[in-house]
PDB file of N, CA and C in Angstrom:
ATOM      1  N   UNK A   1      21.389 -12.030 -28.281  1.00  0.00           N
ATOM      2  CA  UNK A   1      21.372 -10.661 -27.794  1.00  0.00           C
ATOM      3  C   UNK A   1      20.120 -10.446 -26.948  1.00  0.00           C
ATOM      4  N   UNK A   2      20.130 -10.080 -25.771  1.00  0.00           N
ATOM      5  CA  UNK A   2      19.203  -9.959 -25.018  1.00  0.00           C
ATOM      6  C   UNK A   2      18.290  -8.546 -25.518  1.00  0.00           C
ATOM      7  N   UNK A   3      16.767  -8.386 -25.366  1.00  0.00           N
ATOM      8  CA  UNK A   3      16.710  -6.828 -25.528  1.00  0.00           C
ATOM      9  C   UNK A   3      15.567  -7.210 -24.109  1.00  0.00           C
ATOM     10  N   UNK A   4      14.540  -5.562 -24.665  1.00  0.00           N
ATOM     11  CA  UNK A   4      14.144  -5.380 -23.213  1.00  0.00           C
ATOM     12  C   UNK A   4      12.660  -6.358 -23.066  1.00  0.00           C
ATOM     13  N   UNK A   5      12.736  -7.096 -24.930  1.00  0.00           N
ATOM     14  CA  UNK A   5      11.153  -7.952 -24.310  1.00  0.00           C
ATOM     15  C   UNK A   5      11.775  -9.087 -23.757  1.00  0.00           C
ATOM     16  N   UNK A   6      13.614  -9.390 -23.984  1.00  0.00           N
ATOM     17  CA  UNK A   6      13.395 -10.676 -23.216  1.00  0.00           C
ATOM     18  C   UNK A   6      13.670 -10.208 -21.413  1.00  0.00           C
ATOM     19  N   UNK A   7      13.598  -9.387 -20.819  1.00  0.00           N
ATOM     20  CA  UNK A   7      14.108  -9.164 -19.709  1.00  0.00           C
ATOM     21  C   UNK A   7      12.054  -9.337 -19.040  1.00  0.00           C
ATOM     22  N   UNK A   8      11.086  -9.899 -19.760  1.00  0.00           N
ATOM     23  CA  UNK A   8       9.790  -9.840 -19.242  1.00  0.00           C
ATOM     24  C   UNK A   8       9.017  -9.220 -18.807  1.00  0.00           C
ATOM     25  N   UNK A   9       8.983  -8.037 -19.118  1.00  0.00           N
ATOM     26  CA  UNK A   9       8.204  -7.321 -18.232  1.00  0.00           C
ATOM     27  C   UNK A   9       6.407  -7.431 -17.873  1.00  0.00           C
ATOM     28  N   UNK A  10       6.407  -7.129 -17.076  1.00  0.00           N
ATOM     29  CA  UNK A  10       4.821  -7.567 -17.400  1.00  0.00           C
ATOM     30  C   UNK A  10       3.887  -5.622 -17.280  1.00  0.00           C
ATOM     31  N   UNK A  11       2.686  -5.959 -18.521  1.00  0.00           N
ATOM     32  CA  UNK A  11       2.572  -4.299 -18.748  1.00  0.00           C
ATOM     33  C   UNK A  11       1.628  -4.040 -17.256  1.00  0.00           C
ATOM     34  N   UNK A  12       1.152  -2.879 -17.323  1.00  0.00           N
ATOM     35  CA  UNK A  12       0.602  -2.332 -15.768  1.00  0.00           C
ATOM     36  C   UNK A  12      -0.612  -3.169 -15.493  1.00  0.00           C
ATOM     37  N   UNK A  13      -1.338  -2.972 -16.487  1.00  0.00           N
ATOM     38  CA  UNK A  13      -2.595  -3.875 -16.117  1.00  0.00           C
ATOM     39  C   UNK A  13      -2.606  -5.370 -15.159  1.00  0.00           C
ATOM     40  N   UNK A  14      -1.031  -5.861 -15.263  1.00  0.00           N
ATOM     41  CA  UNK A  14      -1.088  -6.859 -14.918  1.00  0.00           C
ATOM     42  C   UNK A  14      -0.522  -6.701 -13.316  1.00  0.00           C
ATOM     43  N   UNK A  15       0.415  -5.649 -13.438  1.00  0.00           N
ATOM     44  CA  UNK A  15       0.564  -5.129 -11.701  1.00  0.00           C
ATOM     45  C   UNK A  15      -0.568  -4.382 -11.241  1.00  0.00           C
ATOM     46  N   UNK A  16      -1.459  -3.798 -11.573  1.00  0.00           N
ATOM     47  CA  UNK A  16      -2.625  -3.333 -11.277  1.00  0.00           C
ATOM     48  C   UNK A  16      -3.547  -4.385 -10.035  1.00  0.00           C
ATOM     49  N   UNK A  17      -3.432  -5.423 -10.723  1.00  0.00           N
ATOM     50  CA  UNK A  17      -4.426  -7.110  -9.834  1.00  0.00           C
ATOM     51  C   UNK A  17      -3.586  -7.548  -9.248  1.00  0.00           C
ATOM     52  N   UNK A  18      -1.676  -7.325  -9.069  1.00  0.00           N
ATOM     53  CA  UNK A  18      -1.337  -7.941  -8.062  1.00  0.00           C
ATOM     54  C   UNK A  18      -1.546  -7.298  -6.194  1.00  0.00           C
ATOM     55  N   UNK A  19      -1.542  -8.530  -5.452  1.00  0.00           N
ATOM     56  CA  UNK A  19      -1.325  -7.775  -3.868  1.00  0.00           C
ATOM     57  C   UNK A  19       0.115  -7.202  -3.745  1.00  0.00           C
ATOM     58  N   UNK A  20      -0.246  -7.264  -2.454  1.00  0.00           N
ATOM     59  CA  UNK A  20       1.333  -6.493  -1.678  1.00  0.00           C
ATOM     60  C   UNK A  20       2.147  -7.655  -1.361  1.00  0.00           C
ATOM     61  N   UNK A  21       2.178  -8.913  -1.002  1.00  0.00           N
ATOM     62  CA  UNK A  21       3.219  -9.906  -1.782  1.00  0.00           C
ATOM     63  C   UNK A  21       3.880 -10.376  -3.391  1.00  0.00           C
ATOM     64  N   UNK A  22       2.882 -10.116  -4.030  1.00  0.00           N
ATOM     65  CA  UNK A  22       3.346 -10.421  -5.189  1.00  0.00           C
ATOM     66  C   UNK A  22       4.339  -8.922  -5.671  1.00  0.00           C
ATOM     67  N   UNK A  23       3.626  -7.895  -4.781  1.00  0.00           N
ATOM     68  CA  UNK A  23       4.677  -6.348  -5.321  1.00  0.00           C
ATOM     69  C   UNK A  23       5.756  -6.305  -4.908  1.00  0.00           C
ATOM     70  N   UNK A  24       6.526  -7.233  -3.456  1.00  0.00           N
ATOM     71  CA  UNK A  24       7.245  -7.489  -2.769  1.00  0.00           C
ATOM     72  C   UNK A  24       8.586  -8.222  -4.019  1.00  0.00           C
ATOM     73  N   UNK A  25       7.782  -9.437  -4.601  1.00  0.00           N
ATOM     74  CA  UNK A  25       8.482 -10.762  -5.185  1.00  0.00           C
ATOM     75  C   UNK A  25       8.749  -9.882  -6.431  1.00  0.00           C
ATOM     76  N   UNK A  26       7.565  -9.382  -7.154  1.00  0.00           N
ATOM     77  CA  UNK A  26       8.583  -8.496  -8.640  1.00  0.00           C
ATOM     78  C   UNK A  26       9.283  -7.759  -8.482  1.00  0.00           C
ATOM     79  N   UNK A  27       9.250  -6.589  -7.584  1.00  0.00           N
ATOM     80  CA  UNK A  27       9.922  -6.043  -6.868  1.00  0.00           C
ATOM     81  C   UNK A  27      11.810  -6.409  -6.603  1.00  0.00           C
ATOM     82  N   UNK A  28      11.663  -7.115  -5.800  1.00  0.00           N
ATOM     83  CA  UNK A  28      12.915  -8.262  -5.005  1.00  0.00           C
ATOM     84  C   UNK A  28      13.664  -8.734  -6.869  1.00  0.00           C
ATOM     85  N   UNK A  29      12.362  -9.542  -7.941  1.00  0.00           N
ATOM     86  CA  UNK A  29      13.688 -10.331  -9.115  1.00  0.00           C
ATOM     87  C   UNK A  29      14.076  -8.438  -9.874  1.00  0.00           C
ATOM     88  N   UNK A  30      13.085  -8.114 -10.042  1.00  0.00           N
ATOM     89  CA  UNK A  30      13.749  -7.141 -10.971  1.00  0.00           C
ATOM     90  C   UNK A  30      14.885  -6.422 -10.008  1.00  0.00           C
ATOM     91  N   UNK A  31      14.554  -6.040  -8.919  1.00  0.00           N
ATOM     92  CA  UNK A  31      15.895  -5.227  -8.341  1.00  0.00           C
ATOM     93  C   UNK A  31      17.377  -6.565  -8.649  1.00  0.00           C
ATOM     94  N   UNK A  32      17.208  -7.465  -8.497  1.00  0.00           N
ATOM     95  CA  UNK A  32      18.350  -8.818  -8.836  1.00  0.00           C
ATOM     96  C   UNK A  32      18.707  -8.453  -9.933  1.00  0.00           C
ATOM     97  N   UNK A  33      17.960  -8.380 -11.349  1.00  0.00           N
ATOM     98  CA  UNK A  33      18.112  -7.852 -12.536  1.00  0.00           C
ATOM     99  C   UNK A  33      19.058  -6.471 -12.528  1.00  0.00           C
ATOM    100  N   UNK A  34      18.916  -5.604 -11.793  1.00  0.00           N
ATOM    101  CA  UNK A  34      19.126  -4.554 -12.358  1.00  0.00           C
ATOM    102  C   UNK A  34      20.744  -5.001 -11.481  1.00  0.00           C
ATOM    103  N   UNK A  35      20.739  -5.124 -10.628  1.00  0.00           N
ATOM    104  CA  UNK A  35      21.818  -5.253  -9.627  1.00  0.00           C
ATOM    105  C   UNK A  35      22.978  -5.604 -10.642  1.00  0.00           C
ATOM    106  N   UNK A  36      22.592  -7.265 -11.201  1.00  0.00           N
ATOM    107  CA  UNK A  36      23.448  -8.032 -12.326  1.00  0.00           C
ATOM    108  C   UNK A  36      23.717  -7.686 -13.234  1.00  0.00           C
ATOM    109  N   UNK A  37      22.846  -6.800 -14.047  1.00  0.00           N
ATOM    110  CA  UNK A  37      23.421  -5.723 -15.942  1.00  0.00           C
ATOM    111  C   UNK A  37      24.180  -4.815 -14.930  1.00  0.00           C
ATOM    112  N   UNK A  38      23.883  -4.050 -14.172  1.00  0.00           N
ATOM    113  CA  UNK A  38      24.936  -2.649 -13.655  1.00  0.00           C
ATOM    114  C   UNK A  38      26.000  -3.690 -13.304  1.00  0.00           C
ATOM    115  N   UNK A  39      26.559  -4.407 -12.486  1.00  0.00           N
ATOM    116  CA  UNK A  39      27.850  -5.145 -12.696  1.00  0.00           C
ATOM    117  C   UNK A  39      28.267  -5.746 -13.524  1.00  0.00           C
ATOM    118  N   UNK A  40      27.786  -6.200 -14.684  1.00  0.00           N
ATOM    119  CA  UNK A  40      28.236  -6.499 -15.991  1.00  0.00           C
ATOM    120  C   UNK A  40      28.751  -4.970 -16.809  1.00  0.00           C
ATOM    121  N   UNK A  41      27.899  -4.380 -16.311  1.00  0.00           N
ATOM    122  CA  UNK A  41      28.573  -3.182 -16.910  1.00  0.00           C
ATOM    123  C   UNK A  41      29.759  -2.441 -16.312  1.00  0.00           C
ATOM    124  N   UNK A  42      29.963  -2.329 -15.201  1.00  0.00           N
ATOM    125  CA  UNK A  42      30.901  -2.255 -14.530  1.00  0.00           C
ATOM    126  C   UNK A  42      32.446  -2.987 -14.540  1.00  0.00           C
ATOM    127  N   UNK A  43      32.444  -4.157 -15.644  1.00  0.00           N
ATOM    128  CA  UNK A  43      33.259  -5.346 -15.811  1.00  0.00           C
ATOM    129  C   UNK A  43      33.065  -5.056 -17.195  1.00  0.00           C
ATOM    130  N   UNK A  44      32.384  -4.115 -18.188  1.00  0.00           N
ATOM    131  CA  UNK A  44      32.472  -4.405 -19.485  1.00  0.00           C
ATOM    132  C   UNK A  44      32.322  -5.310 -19.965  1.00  0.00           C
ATOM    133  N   UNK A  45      30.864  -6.152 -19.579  1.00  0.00           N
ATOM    134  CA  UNK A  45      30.476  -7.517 -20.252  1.00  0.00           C
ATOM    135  C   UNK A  45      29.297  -7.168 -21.134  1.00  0.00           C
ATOM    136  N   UNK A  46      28.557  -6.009 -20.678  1.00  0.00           N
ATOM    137  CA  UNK A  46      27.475  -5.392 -21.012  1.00  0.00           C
ATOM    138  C   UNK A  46      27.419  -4.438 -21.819  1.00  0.00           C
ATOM    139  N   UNK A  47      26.737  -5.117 -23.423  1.00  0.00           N
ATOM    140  CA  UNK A  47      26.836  -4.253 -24.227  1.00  0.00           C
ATOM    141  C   UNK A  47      25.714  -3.200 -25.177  1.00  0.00           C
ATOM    142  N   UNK A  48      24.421  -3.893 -23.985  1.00  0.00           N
ATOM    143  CA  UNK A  48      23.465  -3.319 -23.765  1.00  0.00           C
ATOM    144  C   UNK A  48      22.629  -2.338 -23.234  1.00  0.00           C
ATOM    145  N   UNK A  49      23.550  -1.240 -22.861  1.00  0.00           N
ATOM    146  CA  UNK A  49      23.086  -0.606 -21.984  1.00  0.00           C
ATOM    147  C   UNK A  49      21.716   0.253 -21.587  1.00  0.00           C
ATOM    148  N   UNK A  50      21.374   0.013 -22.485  1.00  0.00           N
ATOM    149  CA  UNK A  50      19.538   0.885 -22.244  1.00  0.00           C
ATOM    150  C   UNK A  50      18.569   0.368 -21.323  1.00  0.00           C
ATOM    151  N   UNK A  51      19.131  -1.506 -21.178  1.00  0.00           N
ATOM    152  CA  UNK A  51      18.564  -2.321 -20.105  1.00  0.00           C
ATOM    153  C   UNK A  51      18.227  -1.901 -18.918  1.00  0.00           C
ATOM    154  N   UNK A  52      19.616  -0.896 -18.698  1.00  0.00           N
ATOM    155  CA  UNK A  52      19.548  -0.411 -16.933  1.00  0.00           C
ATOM    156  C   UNK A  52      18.600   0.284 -16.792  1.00  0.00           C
ATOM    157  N   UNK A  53      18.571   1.554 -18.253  1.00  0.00           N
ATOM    158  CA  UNK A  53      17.266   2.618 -18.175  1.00  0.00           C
ATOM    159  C   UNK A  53      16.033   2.036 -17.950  1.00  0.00           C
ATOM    160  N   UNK A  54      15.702   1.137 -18.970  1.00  0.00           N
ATOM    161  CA  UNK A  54      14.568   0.388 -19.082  1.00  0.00           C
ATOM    162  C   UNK A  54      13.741  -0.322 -17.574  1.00  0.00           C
ATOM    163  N   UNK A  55      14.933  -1.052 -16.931  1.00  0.00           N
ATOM    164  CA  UNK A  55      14.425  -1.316 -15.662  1.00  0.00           C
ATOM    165  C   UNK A  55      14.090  -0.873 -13.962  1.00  0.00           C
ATOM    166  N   UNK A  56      15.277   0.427 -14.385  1.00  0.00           N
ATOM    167  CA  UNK A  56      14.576   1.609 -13.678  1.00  0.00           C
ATOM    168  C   UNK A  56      13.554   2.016 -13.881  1.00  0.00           C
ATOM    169  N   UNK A  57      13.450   2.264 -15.113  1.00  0.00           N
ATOM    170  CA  UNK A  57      12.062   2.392 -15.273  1.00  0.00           C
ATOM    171  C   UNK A  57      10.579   1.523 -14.674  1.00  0.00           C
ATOM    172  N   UNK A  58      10.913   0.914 -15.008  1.00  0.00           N
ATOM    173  CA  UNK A  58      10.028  -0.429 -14.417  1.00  0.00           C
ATOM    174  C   UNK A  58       9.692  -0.220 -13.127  1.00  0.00           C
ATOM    175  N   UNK A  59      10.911  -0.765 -11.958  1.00  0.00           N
ATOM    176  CA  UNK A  59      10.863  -0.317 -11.514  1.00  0.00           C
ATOM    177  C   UNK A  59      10.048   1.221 -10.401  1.00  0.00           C
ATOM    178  N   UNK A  60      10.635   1.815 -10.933  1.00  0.00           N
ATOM    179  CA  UNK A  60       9.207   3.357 -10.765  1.00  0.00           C
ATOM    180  C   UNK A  60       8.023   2.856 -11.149  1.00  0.00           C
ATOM    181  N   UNK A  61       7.429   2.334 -12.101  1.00  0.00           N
ATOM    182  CA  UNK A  61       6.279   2.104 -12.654  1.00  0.00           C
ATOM    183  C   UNK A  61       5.496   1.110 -11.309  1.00  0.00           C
ATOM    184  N   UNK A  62       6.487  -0.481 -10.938  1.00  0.00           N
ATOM    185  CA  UNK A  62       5.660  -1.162  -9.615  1.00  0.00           C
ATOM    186  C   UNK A  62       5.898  -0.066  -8.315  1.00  0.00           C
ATOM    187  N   UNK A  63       6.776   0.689  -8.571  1.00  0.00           N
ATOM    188  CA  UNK A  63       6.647   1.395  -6.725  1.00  0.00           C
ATOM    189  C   UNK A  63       5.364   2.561  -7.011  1.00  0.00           C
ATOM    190  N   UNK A  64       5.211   3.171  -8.094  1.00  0.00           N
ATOM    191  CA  UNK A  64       3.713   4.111  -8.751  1.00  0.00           C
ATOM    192  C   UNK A  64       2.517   2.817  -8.296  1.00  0.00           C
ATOM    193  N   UNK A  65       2.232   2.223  -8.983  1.00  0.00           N
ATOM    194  CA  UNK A  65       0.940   1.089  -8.828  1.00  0.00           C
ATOM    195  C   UNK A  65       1.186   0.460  -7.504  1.00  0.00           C
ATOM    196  N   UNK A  66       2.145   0.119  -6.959  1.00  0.00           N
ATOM    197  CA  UNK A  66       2.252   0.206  -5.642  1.00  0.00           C
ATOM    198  C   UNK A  66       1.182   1.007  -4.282  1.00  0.00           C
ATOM    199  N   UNK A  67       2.084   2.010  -4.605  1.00  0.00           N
ATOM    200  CA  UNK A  67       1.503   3.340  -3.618  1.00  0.00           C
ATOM    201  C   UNK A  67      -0.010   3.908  -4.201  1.00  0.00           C
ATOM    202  N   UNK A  68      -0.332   3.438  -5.321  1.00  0.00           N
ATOM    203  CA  UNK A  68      -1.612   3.863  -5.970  1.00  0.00           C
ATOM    204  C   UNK A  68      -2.434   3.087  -5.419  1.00  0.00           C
ATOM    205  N   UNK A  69      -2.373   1.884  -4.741  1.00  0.00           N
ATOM    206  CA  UNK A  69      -3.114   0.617  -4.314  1.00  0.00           C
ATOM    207  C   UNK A  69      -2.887   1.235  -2.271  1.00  0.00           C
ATOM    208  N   UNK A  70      -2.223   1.745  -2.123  1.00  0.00           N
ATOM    209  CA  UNK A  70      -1.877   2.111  -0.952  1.00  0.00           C
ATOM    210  C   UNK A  70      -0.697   0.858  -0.367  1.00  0.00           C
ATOM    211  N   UNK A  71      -0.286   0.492  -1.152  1.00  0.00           N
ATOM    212  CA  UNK A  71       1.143  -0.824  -0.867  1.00  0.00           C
ATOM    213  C   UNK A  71       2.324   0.490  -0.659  1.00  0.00           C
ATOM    214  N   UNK A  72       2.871   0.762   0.707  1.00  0.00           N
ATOM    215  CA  UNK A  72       4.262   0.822   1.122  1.00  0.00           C
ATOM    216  C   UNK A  72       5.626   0.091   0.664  1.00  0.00           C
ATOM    217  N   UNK A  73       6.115   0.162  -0.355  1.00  0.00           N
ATOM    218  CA  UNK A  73       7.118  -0.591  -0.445  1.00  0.00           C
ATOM    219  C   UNK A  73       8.863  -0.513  -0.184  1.00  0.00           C
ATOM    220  N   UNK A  74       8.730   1.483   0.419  1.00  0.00           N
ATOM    221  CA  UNK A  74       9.736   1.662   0.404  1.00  0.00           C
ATOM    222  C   UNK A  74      10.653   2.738  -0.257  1.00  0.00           C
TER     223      UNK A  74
END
């Protein structure tokens, strides 16, 4: 059963020290992530659903530390 520590997140402190490539690359897998549970869910493979919340979340959190660093991402 997957939950949300295996989906990796890494806590802020650690997006805090990345640049604006590395915000690009977490950025880019987690949007892949979220892309793949919402079509599993969409197909009823996914019986997890808090995942999606969770990585939206996330999500918001690198585009916040993002724009807090002055990184444009979009």
């Amino acid at each position: 059963m997957k939950t949300i520590k295996d989906l990796k997140l890494k806590p802020i402190e650690d997006l805090r020290k990345m640049d604006k490539e590395a915000f690009k690359k977490e950025l880019d897998e987690v949007s892949k992530k979220l892309f793949e549970l919402k079509m599993k869910k969409q197909l009823n493979e996914l019986k997890q659903t808090h995942l999606i919340k969770a990585l939206r979340k996330y999500i918001a959190v690198i585009k916040t530390v993002a724009l807090e660093k002055g990184i444009n991402l979009g």
